[in-house]
Protein backbone atom coordinates (compact mmCIF):
# COMPACT_ATOMS: atom_id res chain seq x y z
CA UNK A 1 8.53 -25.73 12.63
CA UNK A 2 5.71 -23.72 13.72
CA UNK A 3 4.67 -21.43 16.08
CA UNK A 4 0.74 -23.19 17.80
CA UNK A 5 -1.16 -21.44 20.04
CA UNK A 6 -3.26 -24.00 22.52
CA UNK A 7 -5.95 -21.83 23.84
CA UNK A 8 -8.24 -23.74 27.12
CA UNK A 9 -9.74 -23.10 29.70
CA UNK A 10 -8.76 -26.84 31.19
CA UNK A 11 -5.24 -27.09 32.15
CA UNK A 12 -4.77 -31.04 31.54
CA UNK A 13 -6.69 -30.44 28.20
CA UNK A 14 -4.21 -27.45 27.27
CA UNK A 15 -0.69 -28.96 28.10
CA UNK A 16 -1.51 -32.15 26.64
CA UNK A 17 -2.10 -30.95 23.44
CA UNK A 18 0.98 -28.86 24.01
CA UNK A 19 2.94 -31.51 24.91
CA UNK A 20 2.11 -34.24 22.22
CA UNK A 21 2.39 -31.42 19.24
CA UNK A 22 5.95 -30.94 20.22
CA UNK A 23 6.25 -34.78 20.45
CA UNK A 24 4.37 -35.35 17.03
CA UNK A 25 4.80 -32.45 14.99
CA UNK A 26 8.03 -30.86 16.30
CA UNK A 27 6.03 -27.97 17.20
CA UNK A 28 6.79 -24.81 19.52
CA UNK A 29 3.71 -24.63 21.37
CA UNK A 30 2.23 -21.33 23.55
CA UNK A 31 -0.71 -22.03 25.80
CA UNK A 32 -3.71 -19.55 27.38
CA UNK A 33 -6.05 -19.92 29.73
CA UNK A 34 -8.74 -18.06 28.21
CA UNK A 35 -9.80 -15.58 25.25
CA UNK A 36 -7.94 -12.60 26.67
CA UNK A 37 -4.75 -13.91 27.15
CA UNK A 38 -4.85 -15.69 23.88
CA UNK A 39 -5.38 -12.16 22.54
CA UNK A 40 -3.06 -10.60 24.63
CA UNK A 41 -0.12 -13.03 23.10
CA UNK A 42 -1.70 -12.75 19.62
CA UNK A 43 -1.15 -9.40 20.14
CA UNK A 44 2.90 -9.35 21.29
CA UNK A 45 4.42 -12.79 20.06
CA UNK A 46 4.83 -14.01 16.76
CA UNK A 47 1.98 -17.31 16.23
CA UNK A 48 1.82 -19.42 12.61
CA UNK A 49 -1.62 -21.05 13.90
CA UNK A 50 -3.74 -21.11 16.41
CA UNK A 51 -6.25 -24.28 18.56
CA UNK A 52 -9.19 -22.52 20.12
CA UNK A 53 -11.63 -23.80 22.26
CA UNK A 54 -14.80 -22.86 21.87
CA UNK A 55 -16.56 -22.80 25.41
CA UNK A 56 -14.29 -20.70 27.52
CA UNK A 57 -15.80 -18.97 30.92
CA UNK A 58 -13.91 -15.55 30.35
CA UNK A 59 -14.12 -14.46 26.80
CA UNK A 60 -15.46 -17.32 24.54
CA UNK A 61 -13.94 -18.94 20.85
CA UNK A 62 -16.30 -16.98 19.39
CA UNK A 63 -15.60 -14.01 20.47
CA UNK A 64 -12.06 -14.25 20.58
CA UNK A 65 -12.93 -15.01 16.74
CA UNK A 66 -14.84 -11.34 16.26
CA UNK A 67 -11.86 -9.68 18.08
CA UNK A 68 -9.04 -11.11 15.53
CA UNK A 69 -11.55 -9.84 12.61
CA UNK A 70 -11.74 -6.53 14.42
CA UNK A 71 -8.05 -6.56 13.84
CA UNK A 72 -7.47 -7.70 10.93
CA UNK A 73 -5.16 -10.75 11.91
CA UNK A 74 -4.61 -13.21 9.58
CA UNK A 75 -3.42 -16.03 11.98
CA UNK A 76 -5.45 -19.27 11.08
CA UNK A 77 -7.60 -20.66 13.33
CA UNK A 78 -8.50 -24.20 14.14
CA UNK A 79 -11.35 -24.43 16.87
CA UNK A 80 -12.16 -27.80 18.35
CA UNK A 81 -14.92 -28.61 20.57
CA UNK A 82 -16.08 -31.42 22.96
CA UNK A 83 -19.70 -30.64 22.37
CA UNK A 84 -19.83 -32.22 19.05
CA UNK A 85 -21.89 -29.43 18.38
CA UNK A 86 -21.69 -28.85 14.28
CA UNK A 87 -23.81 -25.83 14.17
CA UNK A 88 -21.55 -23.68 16.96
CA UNK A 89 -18.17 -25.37 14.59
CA UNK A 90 -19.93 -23.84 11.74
CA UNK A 91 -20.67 -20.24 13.03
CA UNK A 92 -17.06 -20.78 14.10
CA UNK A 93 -15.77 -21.26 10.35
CA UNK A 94 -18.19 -18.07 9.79
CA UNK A 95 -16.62 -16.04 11.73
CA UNK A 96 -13.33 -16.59 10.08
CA UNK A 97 -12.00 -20.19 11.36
CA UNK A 98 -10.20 -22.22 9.31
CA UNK A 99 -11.31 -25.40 10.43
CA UNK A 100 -12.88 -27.69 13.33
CA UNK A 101 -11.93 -30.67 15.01
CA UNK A 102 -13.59 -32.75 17.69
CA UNK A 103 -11.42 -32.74 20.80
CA UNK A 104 -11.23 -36.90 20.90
CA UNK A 105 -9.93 -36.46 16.77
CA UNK A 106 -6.08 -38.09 16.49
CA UNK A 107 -3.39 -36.59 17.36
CA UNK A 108 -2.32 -37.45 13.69
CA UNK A 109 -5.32 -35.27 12.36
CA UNK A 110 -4.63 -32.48 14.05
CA UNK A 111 -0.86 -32.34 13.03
CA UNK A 112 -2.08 -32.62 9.52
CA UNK A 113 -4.44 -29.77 9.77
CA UNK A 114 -1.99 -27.45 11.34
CA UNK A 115 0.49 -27.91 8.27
CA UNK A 116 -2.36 -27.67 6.51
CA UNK A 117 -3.67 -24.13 8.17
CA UNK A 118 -0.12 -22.91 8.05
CA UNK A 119 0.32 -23.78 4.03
CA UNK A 120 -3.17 -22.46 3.02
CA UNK A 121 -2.12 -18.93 4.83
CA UNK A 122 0.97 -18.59 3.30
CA UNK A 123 -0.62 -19.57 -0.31
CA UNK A 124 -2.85 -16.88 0.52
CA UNK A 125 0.07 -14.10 0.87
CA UNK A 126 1.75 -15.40 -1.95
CA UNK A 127 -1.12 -14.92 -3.72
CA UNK A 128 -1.89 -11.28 -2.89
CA UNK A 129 1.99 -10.58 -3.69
CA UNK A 130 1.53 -12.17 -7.08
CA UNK A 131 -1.32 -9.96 -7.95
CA UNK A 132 0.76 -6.83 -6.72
CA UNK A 133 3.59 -7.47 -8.36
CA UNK A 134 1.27 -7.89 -11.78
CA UNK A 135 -0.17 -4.73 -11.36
CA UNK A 136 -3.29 -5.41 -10.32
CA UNK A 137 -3.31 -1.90 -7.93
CA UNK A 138 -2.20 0.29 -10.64
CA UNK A 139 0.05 3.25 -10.26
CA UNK A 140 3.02 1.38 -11.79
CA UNK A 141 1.51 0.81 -15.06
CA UNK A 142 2.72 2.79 -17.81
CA UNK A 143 4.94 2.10 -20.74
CA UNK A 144 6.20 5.92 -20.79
CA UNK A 145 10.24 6.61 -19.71
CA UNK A 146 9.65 7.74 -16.53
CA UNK A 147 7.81 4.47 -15.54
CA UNK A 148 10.54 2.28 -17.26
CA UNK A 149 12.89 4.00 -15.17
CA UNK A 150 10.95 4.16 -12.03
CA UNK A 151 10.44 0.00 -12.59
CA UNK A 152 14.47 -0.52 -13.56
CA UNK A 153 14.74 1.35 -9.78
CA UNK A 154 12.80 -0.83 -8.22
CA UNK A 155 14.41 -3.82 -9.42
CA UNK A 156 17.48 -2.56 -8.61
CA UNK A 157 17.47 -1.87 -4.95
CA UNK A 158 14.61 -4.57 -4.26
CA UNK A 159 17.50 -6.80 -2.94
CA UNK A 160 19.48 -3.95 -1.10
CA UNK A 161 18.61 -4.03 2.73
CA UNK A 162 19.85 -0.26 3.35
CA UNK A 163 16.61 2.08 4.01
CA UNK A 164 14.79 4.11 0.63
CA UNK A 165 13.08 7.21 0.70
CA UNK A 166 10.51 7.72 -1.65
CA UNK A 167 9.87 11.17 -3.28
CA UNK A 168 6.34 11.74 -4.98
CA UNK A 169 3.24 14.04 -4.77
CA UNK A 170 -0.15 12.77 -3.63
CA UNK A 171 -1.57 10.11 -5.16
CA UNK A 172 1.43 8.96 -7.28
CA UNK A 173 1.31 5.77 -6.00
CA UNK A 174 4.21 5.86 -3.13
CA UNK A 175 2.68 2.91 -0.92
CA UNK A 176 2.85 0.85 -3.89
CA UNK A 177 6.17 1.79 -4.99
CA UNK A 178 7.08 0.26 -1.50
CA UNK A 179 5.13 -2.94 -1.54
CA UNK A 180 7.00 -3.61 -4.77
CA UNK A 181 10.61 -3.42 -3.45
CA UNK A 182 9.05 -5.65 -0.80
CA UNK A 183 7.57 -7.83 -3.37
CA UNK A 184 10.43 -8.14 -5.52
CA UNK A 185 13.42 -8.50 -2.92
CA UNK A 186 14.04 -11.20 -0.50
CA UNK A 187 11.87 -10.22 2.14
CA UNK A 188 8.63 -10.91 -0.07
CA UNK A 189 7.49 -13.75 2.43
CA UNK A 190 7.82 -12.22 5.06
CA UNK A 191 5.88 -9.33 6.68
CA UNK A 192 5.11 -5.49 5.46
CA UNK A 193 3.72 -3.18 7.81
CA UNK A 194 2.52 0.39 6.64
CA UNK A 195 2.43 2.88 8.92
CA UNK A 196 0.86 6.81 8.17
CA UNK A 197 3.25 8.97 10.38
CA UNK A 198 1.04 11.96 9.41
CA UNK A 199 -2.18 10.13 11.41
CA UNK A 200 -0.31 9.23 14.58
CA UNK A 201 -1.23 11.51 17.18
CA UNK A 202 2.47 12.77 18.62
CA UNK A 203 1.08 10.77 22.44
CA UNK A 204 0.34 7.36 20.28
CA UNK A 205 3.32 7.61 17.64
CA UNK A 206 6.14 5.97 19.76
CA UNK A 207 3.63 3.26 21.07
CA UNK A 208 2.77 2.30 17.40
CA UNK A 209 6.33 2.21 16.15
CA UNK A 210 7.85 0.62 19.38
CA UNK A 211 5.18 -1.34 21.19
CA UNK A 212 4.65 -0.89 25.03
CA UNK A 213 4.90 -2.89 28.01
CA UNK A 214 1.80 -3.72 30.35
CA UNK A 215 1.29 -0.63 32.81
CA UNK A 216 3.62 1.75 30.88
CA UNK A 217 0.52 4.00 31.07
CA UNK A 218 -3.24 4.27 32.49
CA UNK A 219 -4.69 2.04 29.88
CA UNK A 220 -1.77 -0.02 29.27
CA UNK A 221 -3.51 -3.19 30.34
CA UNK A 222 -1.48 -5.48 28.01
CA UNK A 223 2.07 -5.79 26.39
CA UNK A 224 1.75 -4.82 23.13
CA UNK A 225 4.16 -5.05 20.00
CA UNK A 226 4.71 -2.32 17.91
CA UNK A 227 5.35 -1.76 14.14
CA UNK A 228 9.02 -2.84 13.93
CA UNK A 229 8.73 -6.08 16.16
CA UNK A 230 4.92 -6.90 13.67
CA UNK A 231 7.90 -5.68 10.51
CA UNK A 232 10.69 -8.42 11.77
CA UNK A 233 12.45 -9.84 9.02
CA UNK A 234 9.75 -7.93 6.60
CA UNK A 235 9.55 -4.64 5.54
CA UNK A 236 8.48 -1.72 7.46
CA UNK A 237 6.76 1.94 5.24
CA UNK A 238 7.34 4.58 7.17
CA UNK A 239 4.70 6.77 5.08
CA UNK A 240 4.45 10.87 5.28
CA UNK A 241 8.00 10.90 7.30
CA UNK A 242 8.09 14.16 7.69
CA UNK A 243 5.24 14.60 9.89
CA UNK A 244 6.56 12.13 12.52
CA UNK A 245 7.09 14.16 15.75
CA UNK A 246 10.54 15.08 16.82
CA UNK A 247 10.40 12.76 19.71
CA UNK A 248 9.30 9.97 17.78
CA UNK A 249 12.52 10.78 15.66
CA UNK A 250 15.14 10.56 18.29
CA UNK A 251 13.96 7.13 18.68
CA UNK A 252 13.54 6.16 14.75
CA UNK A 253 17.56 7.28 14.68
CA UNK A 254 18.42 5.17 17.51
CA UNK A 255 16.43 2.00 16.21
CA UNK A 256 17.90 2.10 12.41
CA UNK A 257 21.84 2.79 14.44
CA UNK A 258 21.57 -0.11 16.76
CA UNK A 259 18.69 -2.65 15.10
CA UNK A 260 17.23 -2.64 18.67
CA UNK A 261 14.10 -1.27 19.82
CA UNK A 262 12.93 -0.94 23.36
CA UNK A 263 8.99 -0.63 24.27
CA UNK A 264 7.87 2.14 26.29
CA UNK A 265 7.90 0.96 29.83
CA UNK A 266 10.66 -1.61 29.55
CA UNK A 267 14.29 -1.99 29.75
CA UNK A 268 14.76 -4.92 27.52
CA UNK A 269 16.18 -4.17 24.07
CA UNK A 270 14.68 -6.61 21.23
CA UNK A 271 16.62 -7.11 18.23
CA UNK A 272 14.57 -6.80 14.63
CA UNK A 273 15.77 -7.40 11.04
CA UNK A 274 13.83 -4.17 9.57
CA UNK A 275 14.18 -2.73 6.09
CA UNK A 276 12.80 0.39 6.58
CA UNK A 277 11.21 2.41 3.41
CA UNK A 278 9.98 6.02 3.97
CA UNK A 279 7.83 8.25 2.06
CA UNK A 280 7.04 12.14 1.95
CA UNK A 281 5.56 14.82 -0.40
CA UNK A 282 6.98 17.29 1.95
CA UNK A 283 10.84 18.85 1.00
CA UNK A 284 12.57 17.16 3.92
CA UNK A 285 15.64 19.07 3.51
CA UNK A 286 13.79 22.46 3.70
CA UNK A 287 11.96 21.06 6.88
CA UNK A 288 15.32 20.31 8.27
CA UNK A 289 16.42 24.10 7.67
CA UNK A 290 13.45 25.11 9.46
CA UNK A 291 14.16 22.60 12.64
CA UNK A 292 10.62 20.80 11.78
CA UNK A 293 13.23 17.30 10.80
CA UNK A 294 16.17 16.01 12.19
CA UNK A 295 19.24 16.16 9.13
CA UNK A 296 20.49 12.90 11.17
CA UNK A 297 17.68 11.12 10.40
CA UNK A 298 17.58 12.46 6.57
CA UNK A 299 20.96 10.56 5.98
CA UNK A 300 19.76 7.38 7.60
CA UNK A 301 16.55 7.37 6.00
CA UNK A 302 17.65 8.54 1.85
CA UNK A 303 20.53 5.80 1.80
CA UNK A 304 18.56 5.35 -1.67
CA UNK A 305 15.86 8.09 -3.19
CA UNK A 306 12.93 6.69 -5.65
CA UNK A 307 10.87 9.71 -7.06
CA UNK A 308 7.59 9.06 -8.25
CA UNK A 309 6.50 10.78 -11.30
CA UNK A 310 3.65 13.01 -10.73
CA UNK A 311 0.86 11.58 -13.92
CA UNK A 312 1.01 15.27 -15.67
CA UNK A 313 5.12 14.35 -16.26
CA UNK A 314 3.81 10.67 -17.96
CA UNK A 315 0.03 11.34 -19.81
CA UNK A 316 1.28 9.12 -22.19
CA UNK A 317 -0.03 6.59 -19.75
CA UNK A 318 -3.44 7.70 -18.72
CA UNK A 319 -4.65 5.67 -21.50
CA UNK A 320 -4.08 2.65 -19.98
CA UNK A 321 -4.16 3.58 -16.53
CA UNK A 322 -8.01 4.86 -17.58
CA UNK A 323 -8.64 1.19 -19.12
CA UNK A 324 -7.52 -0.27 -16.09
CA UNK A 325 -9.79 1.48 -13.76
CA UNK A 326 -12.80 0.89 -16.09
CA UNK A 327 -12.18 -2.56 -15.79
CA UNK A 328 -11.30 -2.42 -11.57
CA UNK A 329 -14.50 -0.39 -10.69
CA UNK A 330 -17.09 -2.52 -12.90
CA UNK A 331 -15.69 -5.80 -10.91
CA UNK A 332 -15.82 -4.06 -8.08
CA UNK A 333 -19.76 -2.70 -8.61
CA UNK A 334 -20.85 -5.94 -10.23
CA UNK A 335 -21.17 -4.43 -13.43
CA UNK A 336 -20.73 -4.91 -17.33
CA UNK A 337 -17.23 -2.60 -18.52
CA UNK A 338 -18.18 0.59 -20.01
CA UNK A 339 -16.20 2.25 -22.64
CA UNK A 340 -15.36 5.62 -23.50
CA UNK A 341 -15.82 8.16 -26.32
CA UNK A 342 -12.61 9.11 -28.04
CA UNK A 343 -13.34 12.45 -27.23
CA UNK A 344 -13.27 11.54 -23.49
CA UNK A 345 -10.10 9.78 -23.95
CA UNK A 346 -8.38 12.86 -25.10
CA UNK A 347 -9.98 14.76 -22.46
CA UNK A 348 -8.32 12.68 -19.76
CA UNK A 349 -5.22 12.46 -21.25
CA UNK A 350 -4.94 16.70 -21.88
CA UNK A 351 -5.68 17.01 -18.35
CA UNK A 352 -3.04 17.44 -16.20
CA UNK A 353 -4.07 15.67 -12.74
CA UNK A 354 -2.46 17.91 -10.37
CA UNK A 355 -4.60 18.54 -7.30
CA UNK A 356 -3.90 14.54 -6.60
CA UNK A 357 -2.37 12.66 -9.49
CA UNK A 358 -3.64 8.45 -10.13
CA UNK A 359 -5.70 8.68 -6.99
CA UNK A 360 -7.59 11.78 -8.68
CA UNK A 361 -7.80 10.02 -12.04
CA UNK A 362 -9.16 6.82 -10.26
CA UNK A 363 -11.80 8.93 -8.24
CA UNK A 364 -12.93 10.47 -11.59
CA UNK A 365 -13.18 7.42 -14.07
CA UNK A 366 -15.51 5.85 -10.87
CA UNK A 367 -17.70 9.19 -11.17
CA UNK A 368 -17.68 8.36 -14.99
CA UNK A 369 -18.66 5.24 -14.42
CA UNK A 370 -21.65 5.85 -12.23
CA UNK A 371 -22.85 8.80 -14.37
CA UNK A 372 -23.22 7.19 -17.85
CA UNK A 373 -26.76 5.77 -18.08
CA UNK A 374 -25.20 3.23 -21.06
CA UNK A 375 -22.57 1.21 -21.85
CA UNK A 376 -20.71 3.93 -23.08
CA UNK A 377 -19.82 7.05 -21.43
CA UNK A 378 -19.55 10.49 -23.31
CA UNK A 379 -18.57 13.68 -22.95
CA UNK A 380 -21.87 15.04 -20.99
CA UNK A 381 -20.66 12.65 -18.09
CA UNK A 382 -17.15 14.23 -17.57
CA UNK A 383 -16.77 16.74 -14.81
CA UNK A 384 -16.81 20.40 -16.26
CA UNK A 385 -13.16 20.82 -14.19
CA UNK A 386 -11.50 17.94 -16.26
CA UNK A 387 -9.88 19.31 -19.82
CA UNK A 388 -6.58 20.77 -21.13
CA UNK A 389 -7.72 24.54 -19.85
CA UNK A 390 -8.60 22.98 -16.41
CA UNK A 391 -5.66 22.74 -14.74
CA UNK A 392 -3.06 24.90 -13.15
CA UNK A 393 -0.51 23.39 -16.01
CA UNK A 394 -2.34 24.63 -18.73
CA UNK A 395 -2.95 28.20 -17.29
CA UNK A 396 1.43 28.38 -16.65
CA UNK A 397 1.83 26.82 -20.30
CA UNK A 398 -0.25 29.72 -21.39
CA UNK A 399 1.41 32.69 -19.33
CA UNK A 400 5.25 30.92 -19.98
CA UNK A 401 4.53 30.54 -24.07
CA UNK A 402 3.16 32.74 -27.14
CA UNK A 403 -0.39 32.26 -27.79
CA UNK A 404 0.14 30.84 -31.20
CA UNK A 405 -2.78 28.41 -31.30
CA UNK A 406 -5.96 28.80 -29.42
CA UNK A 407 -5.93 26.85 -26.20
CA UNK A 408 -9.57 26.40 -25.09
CA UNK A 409 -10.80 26.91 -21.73
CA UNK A 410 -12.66 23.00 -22.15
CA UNK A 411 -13.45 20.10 -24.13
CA UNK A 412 -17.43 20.24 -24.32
CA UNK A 413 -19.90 21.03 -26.93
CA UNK A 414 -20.09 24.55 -27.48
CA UNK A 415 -15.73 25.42 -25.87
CA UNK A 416 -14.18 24.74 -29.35
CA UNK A 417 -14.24 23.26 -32.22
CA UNK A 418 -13.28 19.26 -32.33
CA UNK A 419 -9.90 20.68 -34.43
CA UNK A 420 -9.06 23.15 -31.58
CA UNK A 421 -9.19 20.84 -28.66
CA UNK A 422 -7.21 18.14 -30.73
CA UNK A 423 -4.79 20.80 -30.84
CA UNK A 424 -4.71 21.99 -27.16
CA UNK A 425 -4.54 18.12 -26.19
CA UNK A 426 -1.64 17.72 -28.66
CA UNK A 427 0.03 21.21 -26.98
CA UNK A 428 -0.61 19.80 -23.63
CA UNK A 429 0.65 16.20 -24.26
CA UNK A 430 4.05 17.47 -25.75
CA UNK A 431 4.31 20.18 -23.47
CA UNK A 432 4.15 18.31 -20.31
CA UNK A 433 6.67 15.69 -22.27
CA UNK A 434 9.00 18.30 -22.34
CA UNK A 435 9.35 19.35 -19.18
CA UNK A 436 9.55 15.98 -18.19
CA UNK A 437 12.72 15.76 -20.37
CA UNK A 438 14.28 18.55 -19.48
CA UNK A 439 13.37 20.10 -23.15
CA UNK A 440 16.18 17.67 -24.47
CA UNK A 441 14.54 17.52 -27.52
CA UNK A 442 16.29 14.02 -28.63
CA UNK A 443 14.93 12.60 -25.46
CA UNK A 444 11.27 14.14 -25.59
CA UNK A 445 11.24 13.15 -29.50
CA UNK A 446 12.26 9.20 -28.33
CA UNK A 447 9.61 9.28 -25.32
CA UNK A 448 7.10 10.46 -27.68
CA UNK A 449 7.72 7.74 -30.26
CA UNK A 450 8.49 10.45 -32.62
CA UNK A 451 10.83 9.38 -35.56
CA UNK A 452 13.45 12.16 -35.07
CA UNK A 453 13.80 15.42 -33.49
CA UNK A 454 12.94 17.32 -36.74
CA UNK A 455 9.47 16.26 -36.19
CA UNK A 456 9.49 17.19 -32.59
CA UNK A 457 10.50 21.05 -33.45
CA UNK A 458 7.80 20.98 -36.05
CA UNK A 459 4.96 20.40 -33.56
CA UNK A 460 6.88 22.75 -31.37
CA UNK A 461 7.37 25.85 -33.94
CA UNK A 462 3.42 25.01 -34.72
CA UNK A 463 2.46 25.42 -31.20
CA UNK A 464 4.81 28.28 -30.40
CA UNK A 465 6.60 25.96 -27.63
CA UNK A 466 10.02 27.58 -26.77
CA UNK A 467 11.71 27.20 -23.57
């Protein structure tokens, strides 16, 4: 059964309602005295739902309410009062409570609304793994090879426990390569913790990952969990791995060797049931030459390797990737979808999205967005940087391949006729296929949707492409 949380300042009140939820709903039941220890065992044991009362002498419901917002903890909350007070209940529901009882309500009630709390939380998770796994955040949509392949992956090592490293520039969408072998494995109910390695100062990173004990430090008022004991039984991102501190890597080997960790300050070791899932941009295996990464930990931690695709190496899906945003930014300003000029589309697809991938190609469709006075935007809203010639891939197509057709420096009015930038689109679309291929030319023709390979060297002898 569940995990409740009795939280009173009135001892008789407390382990009453401790004792008869055990009796009537086969609960296990924690008790606090006040706000602050309720926090504090928020904040270091695992709770499924929480009673709160409001009127406390040391830190009040209310606050205590404000606090779990602060932190973003999703444990519901039902207050009850003996005030019969319905105005403080509904601040109280407000402030993010599920619910309020009266303190004289039956015993009954209250076991109802506690499997009630419970359910409606886990509905709620479900829910926000349903909408991941449809898509709904983007970087995994694509109908081009590489994305088939990334996807057929996924599903493949979704049920594997052993740790993953993912591979993939900035902005290709590693987090939610993660959250989708979380999503899709047997884990999915349970939790998934994401942790930035690269924005953990080297003093804080082994506190984060491994919890602390109260008085391990000055400041240290409280026992506190850390990342693998919030990750038990879930899923754990270790994001921008190789920027974890050496330190801080010792300890990362000895946790995925033994399954134990063991806060700072403490002797105890606590067992967790951790998948762990790393990510980097960084070439881990260089950093190892250079002594900046521990090779032990590389074998631990690329059991399995997902690379990303960077978008230049799949422009056959900015298309829809573009549609998507359209429709994600004008329900997230409140606004009537825009559409797009067809020369815009092929401006955003010739482009080829290095400096930061998806993330830069969602940052630009918003500034799209905003710009256009009308429903539809045109070329005079698209940043002068965005085009075929904008990029550092066009400029190394252009020094790596006879100038054969004209490759113009930008898509606007006045940079080239409409026939020349269909052209340096079309150069820069089967170009960047290519190379993403290998220049197999069976392979580039199929991911193209060519009909045969014959057609492929065509547009390549046209274009002067040669390896």
């Amino acid at each position: 059964m569940s995990v409740v949380l009795i939280v009173d300042d009135i001892t008789a009140m407390r382990e009453q309602y401790a004792y008869d939820l055990q009796r009537l709903g086969g609960h296990t039941t924690v008790t606090a005295a006040g706000g602050r220890a309720a926090l504090e065992i928020l904040a270091s044991e695992p709770v499924d739902c929480v009673i709160l009362d409001l009127e406390m002498p040391d830190l009040d419901g209310f606050q205590v309410l404000i606090e779990l917002k602060r932190r973003g903890d999703t444990t519901p909350v039902i207050v009850y009062t003996g005030t019969g007070s319905f105005d403080r209940c509904v601040r109280a529901v407000k402030l993010g409570a599920y619910t309020f009882l009266a303190k004289d309500e039956p015993l009954e009630r209250v076991v109802q609304e506690i499997g009630n709390a419970v359910q409606w939380t886990r509905l709620r998770q479900e829910v926000r793994q349903l909408r991941r796994a449809a898509g709904q955040d983007s970087p995994l949509l694509g109908e081009s090879g590489a994305m088939r392949d990334l996807r057929a992956e996924i599903d493949r090592l979704a049920a594997i426990p052993s740790p993953v490293l993912i591979l993939g520039e900035s902005g290709t969408g590693k987090e939610l390569v993660a959250r989708q072998l979380h999503d899709r494995g047997s884990r999915a109910r349970q939790p998934f913790v994401a942790v930035n390695a690269a924005a953990l100062p080297e003093t804080l990173a082994e506190s984060e990952l491994f919890g602390y004990e109260k008085g391990a430090f000055t400041g240290a008022d409280r026992t506190r969990r850390g990342a693998f004991e919030n990750a038990d039984r879930g899923t754990l991102f270790l994001d921008e791995i190789g920027d974890l501190p050496p330190a801080s890597q010792a300890k990362l080997l000895r946790v995925l060797e033994t399954g134990a960790v063991t806060r700072l300050g403490g002797q105890r070791e606590l067992r967790v049931n951790v998948r762990v899932v790393a990510a980097t941009n960084r070439d881990l295996e260089h950093a190892v030459a250079g002594g900046g990464f521990r090779e032990d930990l590389l074998f631990r931690l690329n059991v399995h390797v997902l690379r990303v695709p960077p978008l230049r190496e799949r422009l056959r899906d900015v298309p829809l990737l573009v549609e998507h945003f359209l429709q994600q930014t004008a329900e997230r300003f409140g606004q009537k979808p825009k559409s797009l000029l067809p020369q815009v589309r092929e401006r955003l697809a010739a482009h080829d999205w290095r400096r930061n991938n998806v993330r830069e190609l969602r940052n630009v469709v918003e500034r799209l967005v905003i710009a256009a006075a009308g429903d539809v935007i045109g070329l005079d809203a698209v940043p002068a940087d965005i085009g075929p010639g904008a990029g550092a891939n066009a400029s190394a197509a252009t020094a790596a391949t006879p100038a054969a057709a004209p490759v113009v420096a930008g898509c606007g009015p006045g940079l080239g006729s409409l026939k020349d930038q269909k052209l340096a689109a079309e150069r820069a679309i089967i170009l960047a296929a290519l190379e993403r291929n290998q220049w197999a030319i069976t392979s580039t023709a199929a991911d193209l949707g060519l009909a045969d390979h014959s057609s492929l060297l065509k547009i390549m002898r046209r274009h002067g492409l040669k390896r």
